[in-house]
C-alpha atoms as a PDB file:
ATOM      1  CA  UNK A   1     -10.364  -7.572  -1.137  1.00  0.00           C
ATOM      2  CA  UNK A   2     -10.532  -3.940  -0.057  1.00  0.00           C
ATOM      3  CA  UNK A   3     -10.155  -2.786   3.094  1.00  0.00           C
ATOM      4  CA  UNK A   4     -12.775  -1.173   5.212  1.00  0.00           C
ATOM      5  CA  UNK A   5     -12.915   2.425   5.940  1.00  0.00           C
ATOM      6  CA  UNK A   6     -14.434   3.867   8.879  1.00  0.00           C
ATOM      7  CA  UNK A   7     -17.683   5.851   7.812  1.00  0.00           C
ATOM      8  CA  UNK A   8     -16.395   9.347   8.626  1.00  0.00           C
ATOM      9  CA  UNK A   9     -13.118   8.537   7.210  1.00  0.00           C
ATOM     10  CA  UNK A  10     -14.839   6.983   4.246  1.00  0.00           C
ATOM     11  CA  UNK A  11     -16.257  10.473   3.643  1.00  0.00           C
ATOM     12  CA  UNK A  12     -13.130  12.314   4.063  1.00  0.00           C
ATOM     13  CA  UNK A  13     -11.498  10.728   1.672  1.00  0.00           C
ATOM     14  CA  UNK A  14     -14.560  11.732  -0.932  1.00  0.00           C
ATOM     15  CA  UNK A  15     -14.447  15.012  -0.398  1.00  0.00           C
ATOM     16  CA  UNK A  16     -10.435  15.061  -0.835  1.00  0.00           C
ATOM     17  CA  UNK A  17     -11.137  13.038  -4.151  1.00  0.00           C
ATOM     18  CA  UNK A  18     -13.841  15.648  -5.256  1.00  0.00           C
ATOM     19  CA  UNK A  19     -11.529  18.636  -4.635  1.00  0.00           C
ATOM     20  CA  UNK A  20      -8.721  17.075  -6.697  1.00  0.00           C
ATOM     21  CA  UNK A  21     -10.373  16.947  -9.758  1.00  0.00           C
ATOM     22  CA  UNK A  22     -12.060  20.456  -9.431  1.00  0.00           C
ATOM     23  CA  UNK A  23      -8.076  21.358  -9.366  1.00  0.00           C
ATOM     24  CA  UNK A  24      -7.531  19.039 -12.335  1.00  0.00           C
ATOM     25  CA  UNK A  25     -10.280  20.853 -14.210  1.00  0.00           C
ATOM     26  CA  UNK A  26      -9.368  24.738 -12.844  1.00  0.00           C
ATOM     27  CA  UNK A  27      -5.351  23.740 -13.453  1.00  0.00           C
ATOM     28  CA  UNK A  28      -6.294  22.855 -17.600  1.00  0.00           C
ATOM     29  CA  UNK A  29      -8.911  25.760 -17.927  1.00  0.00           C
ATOM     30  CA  UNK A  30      -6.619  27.883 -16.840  1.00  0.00           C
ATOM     31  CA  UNK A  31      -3.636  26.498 -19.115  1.00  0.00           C
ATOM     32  CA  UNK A  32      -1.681  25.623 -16.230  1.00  0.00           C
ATOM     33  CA  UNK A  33       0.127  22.351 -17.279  1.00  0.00           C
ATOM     34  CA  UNK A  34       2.692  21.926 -14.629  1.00  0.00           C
ATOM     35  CA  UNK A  35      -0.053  21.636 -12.221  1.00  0.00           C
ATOM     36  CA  UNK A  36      -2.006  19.258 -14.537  1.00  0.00           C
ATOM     37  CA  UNK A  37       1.616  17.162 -14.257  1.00  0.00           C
ATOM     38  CA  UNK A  38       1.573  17.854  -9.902  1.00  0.00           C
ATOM     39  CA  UNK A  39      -1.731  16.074  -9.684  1.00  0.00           C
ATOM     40  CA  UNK A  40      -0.655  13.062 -11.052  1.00  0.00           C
ATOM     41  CA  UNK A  41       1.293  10.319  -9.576  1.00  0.00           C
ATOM     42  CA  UNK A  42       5.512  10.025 -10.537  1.00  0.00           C
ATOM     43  CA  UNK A  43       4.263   7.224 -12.617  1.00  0.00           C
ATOM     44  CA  UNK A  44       0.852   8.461 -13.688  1.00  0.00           C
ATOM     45  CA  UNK A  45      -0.608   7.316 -16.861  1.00  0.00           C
ATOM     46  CA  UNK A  46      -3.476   9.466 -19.301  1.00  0.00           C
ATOM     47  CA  UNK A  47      -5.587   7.732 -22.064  1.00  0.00           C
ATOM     48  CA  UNK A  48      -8.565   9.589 -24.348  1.00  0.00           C
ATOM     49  CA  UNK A  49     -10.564   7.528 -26.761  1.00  0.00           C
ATOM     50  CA  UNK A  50     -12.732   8.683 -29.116  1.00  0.00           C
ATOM     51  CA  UNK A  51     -16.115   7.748 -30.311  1.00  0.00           C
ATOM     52  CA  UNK A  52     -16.041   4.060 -31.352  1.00  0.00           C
ATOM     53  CA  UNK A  53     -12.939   3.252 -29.212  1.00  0.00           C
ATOM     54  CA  UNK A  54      -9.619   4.661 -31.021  1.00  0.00           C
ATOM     55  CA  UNK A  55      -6.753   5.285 -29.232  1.00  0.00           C
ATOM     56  CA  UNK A  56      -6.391   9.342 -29.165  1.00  0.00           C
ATOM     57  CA  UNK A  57      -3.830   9.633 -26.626  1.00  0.00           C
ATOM     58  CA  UNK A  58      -1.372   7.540 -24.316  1.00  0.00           C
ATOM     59  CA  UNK A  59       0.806   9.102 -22.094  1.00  0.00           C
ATOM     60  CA  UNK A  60       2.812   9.120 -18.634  1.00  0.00           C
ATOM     61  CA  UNK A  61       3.908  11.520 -16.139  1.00  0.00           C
ATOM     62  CA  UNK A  62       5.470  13.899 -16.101  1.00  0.00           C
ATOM     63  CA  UNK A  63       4.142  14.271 -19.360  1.00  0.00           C
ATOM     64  CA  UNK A  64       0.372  14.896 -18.957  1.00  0.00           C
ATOM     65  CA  UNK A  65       0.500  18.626 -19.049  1.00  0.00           C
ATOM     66  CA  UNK A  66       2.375  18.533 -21.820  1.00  0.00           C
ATOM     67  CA  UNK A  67       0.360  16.102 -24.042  1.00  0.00           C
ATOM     68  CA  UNK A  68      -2.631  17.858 -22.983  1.00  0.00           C
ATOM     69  CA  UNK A  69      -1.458  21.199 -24.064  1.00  0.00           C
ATOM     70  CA  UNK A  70      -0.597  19.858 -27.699  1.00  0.00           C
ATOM     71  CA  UNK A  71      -4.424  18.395 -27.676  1.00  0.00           C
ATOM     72  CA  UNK A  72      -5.563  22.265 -26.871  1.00  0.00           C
ATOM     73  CA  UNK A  73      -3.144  23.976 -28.793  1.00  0.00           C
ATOM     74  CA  UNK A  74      -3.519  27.477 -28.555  1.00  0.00           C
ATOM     75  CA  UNK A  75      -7.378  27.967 -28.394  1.00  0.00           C
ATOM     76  CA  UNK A  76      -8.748  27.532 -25.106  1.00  0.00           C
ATOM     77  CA  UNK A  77     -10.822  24.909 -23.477  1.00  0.00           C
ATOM     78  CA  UNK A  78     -14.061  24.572 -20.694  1.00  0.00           C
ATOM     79  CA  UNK A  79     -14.452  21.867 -18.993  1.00  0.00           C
ATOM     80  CA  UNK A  80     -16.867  20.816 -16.249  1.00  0.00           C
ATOM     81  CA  UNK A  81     -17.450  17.370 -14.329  1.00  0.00           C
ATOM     82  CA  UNK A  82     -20.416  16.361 -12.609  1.00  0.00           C
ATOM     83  CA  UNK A  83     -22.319  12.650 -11.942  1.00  0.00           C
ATOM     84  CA  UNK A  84     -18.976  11.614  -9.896  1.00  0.00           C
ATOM     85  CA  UNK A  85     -19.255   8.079  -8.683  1.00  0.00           C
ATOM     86  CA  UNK A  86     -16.338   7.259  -5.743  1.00  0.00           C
ATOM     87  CA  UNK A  87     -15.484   4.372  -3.865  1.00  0.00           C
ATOM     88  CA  UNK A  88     -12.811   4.673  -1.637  1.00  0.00           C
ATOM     89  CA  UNK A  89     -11.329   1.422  -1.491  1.00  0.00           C
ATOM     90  CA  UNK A  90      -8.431   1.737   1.275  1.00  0.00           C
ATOM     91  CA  UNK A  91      -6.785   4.555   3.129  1.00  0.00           C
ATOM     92  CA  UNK A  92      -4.642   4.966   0.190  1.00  0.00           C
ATOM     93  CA  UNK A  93      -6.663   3.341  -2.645  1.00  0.00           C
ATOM     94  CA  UNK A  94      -9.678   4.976  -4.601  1.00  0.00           C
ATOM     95  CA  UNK A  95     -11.596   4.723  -7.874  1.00  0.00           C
ATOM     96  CA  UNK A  96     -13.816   7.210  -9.717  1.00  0.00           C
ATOM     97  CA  UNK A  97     -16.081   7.661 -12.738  1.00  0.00           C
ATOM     98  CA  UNK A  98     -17.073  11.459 -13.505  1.00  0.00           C
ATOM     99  CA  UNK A  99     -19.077  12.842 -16.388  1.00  0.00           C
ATOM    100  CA  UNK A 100     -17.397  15.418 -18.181  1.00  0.00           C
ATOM    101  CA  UNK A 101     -18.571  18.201 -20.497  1.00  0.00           C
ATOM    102  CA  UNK A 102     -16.275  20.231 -22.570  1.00  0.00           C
ATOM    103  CA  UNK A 103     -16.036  23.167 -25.270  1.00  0.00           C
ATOM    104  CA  UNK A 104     -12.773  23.863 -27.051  1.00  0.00           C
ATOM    105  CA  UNK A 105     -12.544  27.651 -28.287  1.00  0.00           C
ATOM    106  CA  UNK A 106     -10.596  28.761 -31.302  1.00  0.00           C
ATOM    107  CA  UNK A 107      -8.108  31.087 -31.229  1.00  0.00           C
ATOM    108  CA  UNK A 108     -10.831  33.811 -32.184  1.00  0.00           C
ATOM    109  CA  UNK A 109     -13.340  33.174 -29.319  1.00  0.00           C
ATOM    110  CA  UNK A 110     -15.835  30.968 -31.416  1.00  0.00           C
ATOM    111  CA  UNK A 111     -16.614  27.502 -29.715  1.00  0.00           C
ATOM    112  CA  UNK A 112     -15.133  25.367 -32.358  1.00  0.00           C
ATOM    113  CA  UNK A 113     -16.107  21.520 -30.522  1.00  0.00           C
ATOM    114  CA  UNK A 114     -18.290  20.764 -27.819  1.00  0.00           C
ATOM    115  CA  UNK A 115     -18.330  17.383 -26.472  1.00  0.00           C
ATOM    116  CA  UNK A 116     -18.693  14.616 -23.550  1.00  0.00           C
ATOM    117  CA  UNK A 117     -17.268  11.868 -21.877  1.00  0.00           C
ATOM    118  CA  UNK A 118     -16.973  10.082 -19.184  1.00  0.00           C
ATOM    119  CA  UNK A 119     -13.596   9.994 -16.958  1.00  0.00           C
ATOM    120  CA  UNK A 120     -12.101   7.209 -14.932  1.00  0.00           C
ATOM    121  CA  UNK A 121      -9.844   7.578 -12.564  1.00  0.00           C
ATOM    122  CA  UNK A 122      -7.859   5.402 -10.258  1.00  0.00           C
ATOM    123  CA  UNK A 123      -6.769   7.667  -7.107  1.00  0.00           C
ATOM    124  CA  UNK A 124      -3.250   6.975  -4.999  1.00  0.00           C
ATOM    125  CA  UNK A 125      -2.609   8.377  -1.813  1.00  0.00           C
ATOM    126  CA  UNK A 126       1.353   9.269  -1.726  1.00  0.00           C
ATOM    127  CA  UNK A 127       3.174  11.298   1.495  1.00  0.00           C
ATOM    128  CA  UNK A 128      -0.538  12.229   2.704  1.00  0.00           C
ATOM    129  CA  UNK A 129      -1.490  13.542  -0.539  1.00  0.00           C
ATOM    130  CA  UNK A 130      -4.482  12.092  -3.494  1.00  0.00           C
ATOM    131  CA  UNK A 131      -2.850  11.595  -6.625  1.00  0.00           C
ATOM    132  CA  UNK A 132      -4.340  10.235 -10.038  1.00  0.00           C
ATOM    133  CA  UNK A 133      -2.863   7.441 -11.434  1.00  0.00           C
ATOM    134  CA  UNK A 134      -5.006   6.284 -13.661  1.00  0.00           C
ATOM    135  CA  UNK A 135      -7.090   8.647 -15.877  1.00  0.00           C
ATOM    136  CA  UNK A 136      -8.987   7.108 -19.037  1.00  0.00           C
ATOM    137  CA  UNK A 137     -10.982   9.758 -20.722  1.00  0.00           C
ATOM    138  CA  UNK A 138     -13.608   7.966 -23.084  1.00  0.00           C
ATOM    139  CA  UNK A 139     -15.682  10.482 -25.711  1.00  0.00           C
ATOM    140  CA  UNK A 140     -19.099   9.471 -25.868  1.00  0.00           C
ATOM    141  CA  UNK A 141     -20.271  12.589 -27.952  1.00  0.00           C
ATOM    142  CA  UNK A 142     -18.847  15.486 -30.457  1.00  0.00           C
ATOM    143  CA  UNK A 143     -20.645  18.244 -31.918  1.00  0.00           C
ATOM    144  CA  UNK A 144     -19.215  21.245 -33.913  1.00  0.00           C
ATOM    145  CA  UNK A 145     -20.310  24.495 -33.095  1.00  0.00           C
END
């Protein structure tokens, strides 16, 4: 059963949700993997799929950075998310569902992938802060450049 929020508080907490993951995306554009890891919960837990449902990556804080920095590797990566759909389920509970588009760049500028997806997220309020605890990342398309 979840827990009523108040409408202005409801909206609050959106807003805070929306702003996290427009740091999520800014923190891996820009490469910065410790703040990937900060975003996350102490016991935060990452999953990508592919197309058809494989397993691509499992992992746990305070390892996301790091795991997502391998999947990279040294090109870079662009990533946008759009279509979010929140629900705020207590003061300190929250799921989300966001569409995400992204091109990965070789190490020579050429756009080597470009691809979609669709991101869930389950959202944890810790000392007065949103955290992600949950993210599965689930490709829905791949294209080469």
């Amino acid at each position: 059963m979840t827990e009523a929020l108040p409408p202005l508080d409801r909206l609050l907490v959106l807003e805070e949700l929306r702003r996290l993951q427009a740091r999520l995306c800014d923190a891996a554009v820009a490469r910065e993997w410790t703040e990937v890891d900060a975003l996350f919960s102490a016991d935060g837990r990452f999953r990508a799929y592919e197309i058809g449902g494989e397993l691509a990556c499992f992992t746990s804080s305070p390892g996301i950075g790091a795991a997502l920095e391998h999947a990279v590797g040294a090109g870079r990566v662009v990533l946008s998310s759009s279509d979010e759909e929140l629900d705020a389920l207590a003061e300190d509970r929250a799921d989300g569902t966001w569409t995400i588009d992204d091109s990965w760049y070789a190490d020579d500028g050429d756009r080597a992938v470009h691809g979609a997806g669709s991101l869930a997220l389950g959202y944890r309020r810790e000392d007065g802060q949103w955290r992600i605890a949950t993210a599965e990342y689930t490709r829905t398309a791949r294209e080469p450049a």
